[in-house]
Protein backbone atom coordinates (compact mmCIF):
# COMPACT_ATOMS: atom_id res chain seq x y z
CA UNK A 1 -45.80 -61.31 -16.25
CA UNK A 2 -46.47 -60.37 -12.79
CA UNK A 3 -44.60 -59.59 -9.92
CA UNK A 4 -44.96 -60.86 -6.44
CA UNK A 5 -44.59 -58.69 -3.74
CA UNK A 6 -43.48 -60.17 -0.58
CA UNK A 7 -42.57 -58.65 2.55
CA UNK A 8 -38.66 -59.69 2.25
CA UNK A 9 -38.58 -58.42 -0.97
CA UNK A 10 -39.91 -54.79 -0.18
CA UNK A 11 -37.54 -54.82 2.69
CA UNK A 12 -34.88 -55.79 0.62
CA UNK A 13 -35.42 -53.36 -1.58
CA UNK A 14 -35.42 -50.29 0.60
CA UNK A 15 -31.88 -51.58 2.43
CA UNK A 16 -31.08 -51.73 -1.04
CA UNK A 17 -32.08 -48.19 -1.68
CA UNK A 18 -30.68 -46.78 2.04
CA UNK A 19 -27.26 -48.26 1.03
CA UNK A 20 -26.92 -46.90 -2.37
CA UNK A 21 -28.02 -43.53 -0.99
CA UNK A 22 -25.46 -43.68 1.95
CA UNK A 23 -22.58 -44.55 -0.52
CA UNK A 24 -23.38 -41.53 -2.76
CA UNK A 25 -23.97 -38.62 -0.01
CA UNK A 26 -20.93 -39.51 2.37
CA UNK A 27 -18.62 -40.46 -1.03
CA UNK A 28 -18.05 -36.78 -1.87
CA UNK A 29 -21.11 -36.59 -4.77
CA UNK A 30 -23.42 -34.39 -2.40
CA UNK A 31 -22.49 -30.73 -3.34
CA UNK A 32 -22.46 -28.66 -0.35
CA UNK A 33 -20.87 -31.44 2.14
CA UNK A 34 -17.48 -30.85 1.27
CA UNK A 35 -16.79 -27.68 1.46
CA UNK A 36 -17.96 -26.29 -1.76
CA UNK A 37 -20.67 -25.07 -3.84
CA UNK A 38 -22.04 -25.63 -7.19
CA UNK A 39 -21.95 -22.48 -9.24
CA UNK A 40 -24.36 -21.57 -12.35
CA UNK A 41 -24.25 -18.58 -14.47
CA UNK A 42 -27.52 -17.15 -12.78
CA UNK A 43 -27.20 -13.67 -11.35
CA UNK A 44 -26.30 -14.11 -7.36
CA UNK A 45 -24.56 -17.50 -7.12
CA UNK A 46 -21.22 -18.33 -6.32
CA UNK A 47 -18.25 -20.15 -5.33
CA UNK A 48 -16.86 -20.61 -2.10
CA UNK A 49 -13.40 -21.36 -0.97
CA UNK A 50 -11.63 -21.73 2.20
CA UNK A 51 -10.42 -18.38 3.66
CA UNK A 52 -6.65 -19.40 2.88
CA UNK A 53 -7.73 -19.82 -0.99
CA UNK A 54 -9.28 -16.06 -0.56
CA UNK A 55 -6.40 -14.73 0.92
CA UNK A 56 -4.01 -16.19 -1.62
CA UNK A 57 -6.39 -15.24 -4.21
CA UNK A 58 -6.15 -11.23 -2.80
CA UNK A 59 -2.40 -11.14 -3.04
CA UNK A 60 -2.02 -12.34 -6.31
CA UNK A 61 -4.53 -9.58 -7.49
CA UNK A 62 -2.94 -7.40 -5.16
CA UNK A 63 0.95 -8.06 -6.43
CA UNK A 64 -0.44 -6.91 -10.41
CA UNK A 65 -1.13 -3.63 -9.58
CA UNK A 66 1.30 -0.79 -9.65
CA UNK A 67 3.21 -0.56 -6.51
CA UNK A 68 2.99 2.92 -5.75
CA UNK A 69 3.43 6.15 -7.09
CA UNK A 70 4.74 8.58 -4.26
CA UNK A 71 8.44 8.99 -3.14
CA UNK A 72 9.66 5.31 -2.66
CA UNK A 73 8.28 3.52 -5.89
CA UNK A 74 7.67 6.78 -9.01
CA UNK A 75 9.99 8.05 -11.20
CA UNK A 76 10.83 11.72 -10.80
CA UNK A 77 8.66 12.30 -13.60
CA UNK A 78 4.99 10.77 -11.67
CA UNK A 79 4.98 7.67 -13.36
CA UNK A 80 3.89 4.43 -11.87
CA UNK A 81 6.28 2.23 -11.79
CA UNK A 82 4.97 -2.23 -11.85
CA UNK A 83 6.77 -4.75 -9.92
CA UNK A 84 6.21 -7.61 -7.81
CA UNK A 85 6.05 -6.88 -4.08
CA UNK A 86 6.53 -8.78 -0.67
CA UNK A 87 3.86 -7.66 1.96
CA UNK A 88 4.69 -7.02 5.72
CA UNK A 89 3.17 -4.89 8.29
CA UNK A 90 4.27 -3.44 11.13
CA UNK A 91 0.77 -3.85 13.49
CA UNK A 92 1.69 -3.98 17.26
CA UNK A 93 -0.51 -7.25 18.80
CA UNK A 94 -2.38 -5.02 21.03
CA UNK A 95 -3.67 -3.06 18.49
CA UNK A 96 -4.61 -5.57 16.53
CA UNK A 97 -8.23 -6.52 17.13
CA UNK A 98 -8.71 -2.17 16.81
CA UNK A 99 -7.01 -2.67 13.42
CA UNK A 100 -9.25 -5.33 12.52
CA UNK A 101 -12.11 -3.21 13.68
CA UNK A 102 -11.14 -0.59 11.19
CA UNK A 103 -10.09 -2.54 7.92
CA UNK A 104 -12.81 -5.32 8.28
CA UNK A 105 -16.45 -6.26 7.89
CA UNK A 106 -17.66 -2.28 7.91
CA UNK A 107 -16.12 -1.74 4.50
CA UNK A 108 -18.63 -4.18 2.98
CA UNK A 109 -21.62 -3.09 4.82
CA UNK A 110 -20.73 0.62 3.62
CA UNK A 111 -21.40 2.36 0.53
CA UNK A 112 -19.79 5.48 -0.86
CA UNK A 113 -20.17 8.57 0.93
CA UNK A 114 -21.19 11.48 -1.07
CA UNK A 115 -18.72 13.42 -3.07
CA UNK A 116 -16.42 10.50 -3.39
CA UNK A 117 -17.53 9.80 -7.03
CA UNK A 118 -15.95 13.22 -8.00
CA UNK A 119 -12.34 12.12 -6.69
CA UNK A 120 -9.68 11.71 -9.10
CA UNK A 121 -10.02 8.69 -10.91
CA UNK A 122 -13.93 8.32 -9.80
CA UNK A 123 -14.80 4.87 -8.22
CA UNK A 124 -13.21 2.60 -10.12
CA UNK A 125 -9.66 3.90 -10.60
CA UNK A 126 -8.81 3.94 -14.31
CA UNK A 127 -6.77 7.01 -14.50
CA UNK A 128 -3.32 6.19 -17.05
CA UNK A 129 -0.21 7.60 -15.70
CA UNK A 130 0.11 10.68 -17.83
CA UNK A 131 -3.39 11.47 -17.00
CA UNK A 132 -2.74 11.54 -13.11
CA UNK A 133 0.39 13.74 -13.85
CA UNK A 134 -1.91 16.18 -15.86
CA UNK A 135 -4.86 16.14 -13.35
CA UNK A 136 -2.45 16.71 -10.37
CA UNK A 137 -1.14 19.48 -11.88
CA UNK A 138 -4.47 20.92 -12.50
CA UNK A 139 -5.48 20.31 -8.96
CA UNK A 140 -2.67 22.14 -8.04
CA UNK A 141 -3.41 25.54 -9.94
CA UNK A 142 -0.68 24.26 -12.62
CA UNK A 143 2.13 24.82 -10.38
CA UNK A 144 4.33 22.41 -9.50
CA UNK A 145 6.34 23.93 -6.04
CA UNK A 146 9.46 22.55 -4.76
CA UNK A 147 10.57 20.93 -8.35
CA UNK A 148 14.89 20.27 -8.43
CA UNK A 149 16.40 19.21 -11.55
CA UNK A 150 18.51 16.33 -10.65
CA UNK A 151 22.41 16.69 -11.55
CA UNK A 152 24.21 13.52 -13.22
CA UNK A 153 27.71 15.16 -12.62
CA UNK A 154 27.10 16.18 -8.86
CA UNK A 155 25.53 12.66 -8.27
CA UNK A 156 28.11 10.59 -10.19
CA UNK A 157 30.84 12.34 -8.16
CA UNK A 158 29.12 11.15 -4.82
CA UNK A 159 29.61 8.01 -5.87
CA UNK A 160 25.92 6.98 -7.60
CA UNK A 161 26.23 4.82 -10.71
CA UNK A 162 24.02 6.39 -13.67
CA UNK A 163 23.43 4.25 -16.55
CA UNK A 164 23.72 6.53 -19.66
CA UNK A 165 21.13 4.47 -21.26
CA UNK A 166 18.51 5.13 -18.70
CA UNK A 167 19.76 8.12 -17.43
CA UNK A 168 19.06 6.50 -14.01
CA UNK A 169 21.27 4.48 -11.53
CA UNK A 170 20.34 0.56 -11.60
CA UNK A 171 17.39 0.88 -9.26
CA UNK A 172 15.74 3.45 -11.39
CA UNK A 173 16.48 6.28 -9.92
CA UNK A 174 17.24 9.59 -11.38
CA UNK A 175 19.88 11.83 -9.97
CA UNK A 176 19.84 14.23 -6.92
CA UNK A 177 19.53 18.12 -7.51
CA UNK A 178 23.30 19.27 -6.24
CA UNK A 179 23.61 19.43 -2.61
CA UNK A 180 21.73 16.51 -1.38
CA UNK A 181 22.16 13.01 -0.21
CA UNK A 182 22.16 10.21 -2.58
CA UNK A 183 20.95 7.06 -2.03
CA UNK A 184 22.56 4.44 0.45
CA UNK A 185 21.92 0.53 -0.54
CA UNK A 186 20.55 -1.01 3.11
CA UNK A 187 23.06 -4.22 2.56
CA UNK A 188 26.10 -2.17 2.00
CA UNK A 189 25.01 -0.46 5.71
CA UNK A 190 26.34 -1.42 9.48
CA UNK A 191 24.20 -0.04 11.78
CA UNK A 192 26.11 0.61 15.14
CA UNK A 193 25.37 1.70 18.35
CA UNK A 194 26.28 5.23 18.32
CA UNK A 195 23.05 6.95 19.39
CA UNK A 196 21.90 10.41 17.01
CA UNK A 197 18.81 11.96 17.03
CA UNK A 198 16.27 13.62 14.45
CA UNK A 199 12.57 15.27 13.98
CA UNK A 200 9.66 13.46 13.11
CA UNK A 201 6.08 13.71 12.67
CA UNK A 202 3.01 12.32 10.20
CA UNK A 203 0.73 14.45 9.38
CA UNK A 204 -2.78 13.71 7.17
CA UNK A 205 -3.38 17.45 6.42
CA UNK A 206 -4.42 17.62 2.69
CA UNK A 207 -7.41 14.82 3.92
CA UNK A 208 -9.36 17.37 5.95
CA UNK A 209 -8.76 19.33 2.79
CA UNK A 210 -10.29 16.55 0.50
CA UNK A 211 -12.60 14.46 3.16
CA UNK A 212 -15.27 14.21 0.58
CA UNK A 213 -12.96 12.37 -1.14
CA UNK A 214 -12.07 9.72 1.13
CA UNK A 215 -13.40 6.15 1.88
CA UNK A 216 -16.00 6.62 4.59
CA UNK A 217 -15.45 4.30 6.74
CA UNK A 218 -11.93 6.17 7.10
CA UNK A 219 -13.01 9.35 7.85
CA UNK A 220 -13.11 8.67 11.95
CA UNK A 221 -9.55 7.67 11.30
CA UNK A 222 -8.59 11.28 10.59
CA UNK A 223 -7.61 13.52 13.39
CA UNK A 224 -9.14 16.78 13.58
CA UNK A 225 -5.96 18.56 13.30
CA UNK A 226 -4.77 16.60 10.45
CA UNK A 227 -1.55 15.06 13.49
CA UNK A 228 -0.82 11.05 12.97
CA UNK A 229 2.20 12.01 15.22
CA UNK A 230 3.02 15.13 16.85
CA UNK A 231 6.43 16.31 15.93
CA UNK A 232 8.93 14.93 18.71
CA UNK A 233 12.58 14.34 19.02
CA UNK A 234 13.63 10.81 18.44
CA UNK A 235 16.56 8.53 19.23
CA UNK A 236 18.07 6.65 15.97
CA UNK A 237 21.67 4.63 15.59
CA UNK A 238 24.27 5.28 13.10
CA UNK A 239 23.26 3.74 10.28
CA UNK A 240 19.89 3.33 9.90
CA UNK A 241 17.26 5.09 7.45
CA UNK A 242 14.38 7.29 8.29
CA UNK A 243 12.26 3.84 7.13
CA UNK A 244 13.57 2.28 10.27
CA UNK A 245 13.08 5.34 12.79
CA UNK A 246 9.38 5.46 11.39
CA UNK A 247 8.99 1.49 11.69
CA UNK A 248 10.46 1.66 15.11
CA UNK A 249 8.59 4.89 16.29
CA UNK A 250 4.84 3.50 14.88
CA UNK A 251 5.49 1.02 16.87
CA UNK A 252 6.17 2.34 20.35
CA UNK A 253 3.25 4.97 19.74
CA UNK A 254 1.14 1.68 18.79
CA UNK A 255 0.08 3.55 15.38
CA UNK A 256 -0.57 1.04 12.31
CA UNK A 257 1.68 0.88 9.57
CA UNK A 258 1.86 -1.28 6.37
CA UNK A 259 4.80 -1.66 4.19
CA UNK A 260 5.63 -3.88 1.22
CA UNK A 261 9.40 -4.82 0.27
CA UNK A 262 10.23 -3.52 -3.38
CA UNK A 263 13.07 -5.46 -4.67
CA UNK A 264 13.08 -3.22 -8.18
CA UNK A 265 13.58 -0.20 -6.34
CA UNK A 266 15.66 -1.50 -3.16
CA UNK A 267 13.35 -0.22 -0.67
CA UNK A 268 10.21 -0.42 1.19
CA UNK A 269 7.24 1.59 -0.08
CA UNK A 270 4.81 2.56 3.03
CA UNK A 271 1.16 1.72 1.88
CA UNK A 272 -0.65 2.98 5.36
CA UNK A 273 -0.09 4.79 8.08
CA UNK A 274 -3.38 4.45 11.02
CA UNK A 275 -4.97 2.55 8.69
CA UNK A 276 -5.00 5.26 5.90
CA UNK A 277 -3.77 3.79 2.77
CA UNK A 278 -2.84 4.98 -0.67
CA UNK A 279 -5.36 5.68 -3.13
CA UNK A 280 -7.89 6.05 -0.16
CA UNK A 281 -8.51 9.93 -0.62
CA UNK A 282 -8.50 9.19 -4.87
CA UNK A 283 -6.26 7.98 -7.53
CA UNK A 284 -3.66 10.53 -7.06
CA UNK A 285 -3.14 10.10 -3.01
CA UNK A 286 -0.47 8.08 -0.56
CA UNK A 287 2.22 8.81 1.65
CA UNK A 288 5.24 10.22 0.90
CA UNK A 289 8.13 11.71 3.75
CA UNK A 290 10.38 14.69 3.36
CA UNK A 291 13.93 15.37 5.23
CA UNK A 292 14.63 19.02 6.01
CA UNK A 293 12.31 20.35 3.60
CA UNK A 294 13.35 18.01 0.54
CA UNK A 295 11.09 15.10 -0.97
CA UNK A 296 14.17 12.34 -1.77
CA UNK A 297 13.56 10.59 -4.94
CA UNK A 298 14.24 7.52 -3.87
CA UNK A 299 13.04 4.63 -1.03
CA UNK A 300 12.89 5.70 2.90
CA UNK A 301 15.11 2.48 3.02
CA UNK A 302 17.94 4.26 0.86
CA UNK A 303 18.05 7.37 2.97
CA UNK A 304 20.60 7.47 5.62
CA UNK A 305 19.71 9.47 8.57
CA UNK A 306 22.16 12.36 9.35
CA UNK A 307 22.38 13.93 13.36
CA UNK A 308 19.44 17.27 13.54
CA UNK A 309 17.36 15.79 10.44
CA UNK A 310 13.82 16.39 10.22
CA UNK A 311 11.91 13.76 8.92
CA UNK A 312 8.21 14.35 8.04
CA UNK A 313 5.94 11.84 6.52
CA UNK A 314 3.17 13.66 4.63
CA UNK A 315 -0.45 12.52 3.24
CA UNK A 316 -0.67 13.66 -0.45
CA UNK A 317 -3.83 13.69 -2.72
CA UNK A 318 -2.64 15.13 -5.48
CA UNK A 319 0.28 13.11 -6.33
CA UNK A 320 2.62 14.98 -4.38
CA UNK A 321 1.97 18.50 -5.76
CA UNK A 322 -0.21 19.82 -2.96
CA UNK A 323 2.28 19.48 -0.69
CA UNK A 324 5.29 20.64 -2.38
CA UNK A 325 6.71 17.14 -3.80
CA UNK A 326 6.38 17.13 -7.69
CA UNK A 327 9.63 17.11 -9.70
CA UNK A 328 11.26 17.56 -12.45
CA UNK A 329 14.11 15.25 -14.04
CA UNK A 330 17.40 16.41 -16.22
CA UNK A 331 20.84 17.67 -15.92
């Protein structure tokens, strides 16, 4: 049999063709037109989402991981403590874009600088908890300065709840060593008017000590002197913790700070402070803030600020040992 071309035919044919074609690429079966990409299992290729998916996708990874380890979110005895957090930040708008400047694009256009394979926990991070409490302790010549036993008796009769079981008060924390303050719930406070005032500074001292340790692109972020904020004498109300003088203060001195909510422990755990973050000078490092000389064991939201204290928020790499904040638990 033979067919007969014609000219209709062969034109009816191609609108044939066009149409079909049309139908399929603007119907959704073209990969790359809406929004997406095929993936294979060869080396190099991926899958793209929209930003939102990526961001959603980061704090879901981000909400598994331990929530801290220094002052707000351990255990008195250095362990790392899991639980799902709420982020917030306290970034003032015109600092913003500088903020963005310093947490952005660089970091993946960066690679290691030298020395920072030899920080605790290496490159990937894979320290257990009993190894970080053994490795800080060897860091710190196997001292561990400024340790207080907690008291149950002196802490029960200030009115904190211990759970015999746990040996800790429903938030997990142990007691105070006699003499200091325990823990205030935020909800159960009304903060007034009346106008006090303390001490405070940040400092990012034990860095300069460790800067071969630290993220690179962070090293411009450390001041020479080790200052975040000088010490200076600052207004707070009646009522409020040394989280919210530090919120409040970071703010007027337009100095980054990031914070996440921590329902377990009833407080807010600071991650960064000008955009230097825990676990950015090694495994064992983060911020953790002292008041007259003692490192609370429990949240900056807990502690209720008292007229002349001295607040000082502290960079530690070392889990808290090289600057005098390790302790020990027990009657």
């Amino acid at each position: 049999m033979k067919f007969k071309f014609t000219k209709n035919k062969v034109i009816a044919a191609v609108l044939i063709v066009i149409v079909l074609a049309a139908a399929f690429w603007y119907g959704g079966g073209a990969p790359g037109l809406q929004g997406w990409r095929v993936s294979s299992s060869s080396p190099g290729d991926t899958q793209e989402f929209n930003t939102d998916e990526k961001l959603n996708s980061n704090e879901q990874a981000k909400n598994q991981d331990g929530t801290g380890i220094f002052g707000n979110n351990s255990d008195n005895s250095g362990n790392l403590n899991d639980d799902d957090k709420q982020d917030d930040a306290c970034i003032p708008e015109d600092v913003a874009d500088e903020t963005e400047k310093s947490t952005g694009s660089e970091k993946n256009d960066t690679s290691p600088t030298e020395g920072v394979e030899s920080r605790p926990g290496g490159l990937e991070g894979d320290l257990s908890a009993a190894e970080k409490t053994e490795l800080a302790r060897e860091m710190a010549g196997g001292s561990s300065p400024g340790v207080e036993k907690g008291s149950k008796s002196y802490s029960e009769s200030q009115g904190m709840v211990i759970d015999t079981t746990t040996g800790k008060d429903k938030y997990l924390t142990d007691p105070v060593p006699e003499g200091k303050p325990v823990p205030v719930e935020p909800e159960n406070v009304e903060i007034s008017d009346i106008e006090h005032t303390c001490t405070l500074s940040v400092r990012c001292d034990t860095i300069i000590d460790n800067i071969d340790w630290l993220d690179r692109e962070k090293v411009e972020l450390v001041p020479e002197d080790g200052v975040i904020f000088a010490t200076a004498e600052v207004t707070f109300y009646e009522g409020e913790s040394v989280f919210n003088v530090l919120q409040r203060e970071m703010k007027k001195a337009k100095i980054h700070m990031e914070f996440v909510n921590t329902p377990v422990f009833n407080s807010a755990y600071i991650e960064g402070i000008n955009n230097l973050y825990e676990f950015d000078c090694g495994e064992l490092s983060g911020w953790m803030y002292k008041v007259n000389g003692w490192f609370p064991n429990y949240g900056c939201s807990r502690y209720q600020l008292r007229e002349g204290d001295t607040v000082e928020w502290v960079y530690t790499c070392s889990l808290g040992i090289d600057v005098g904040g390790y302790y020990a638990t027990g009657e």
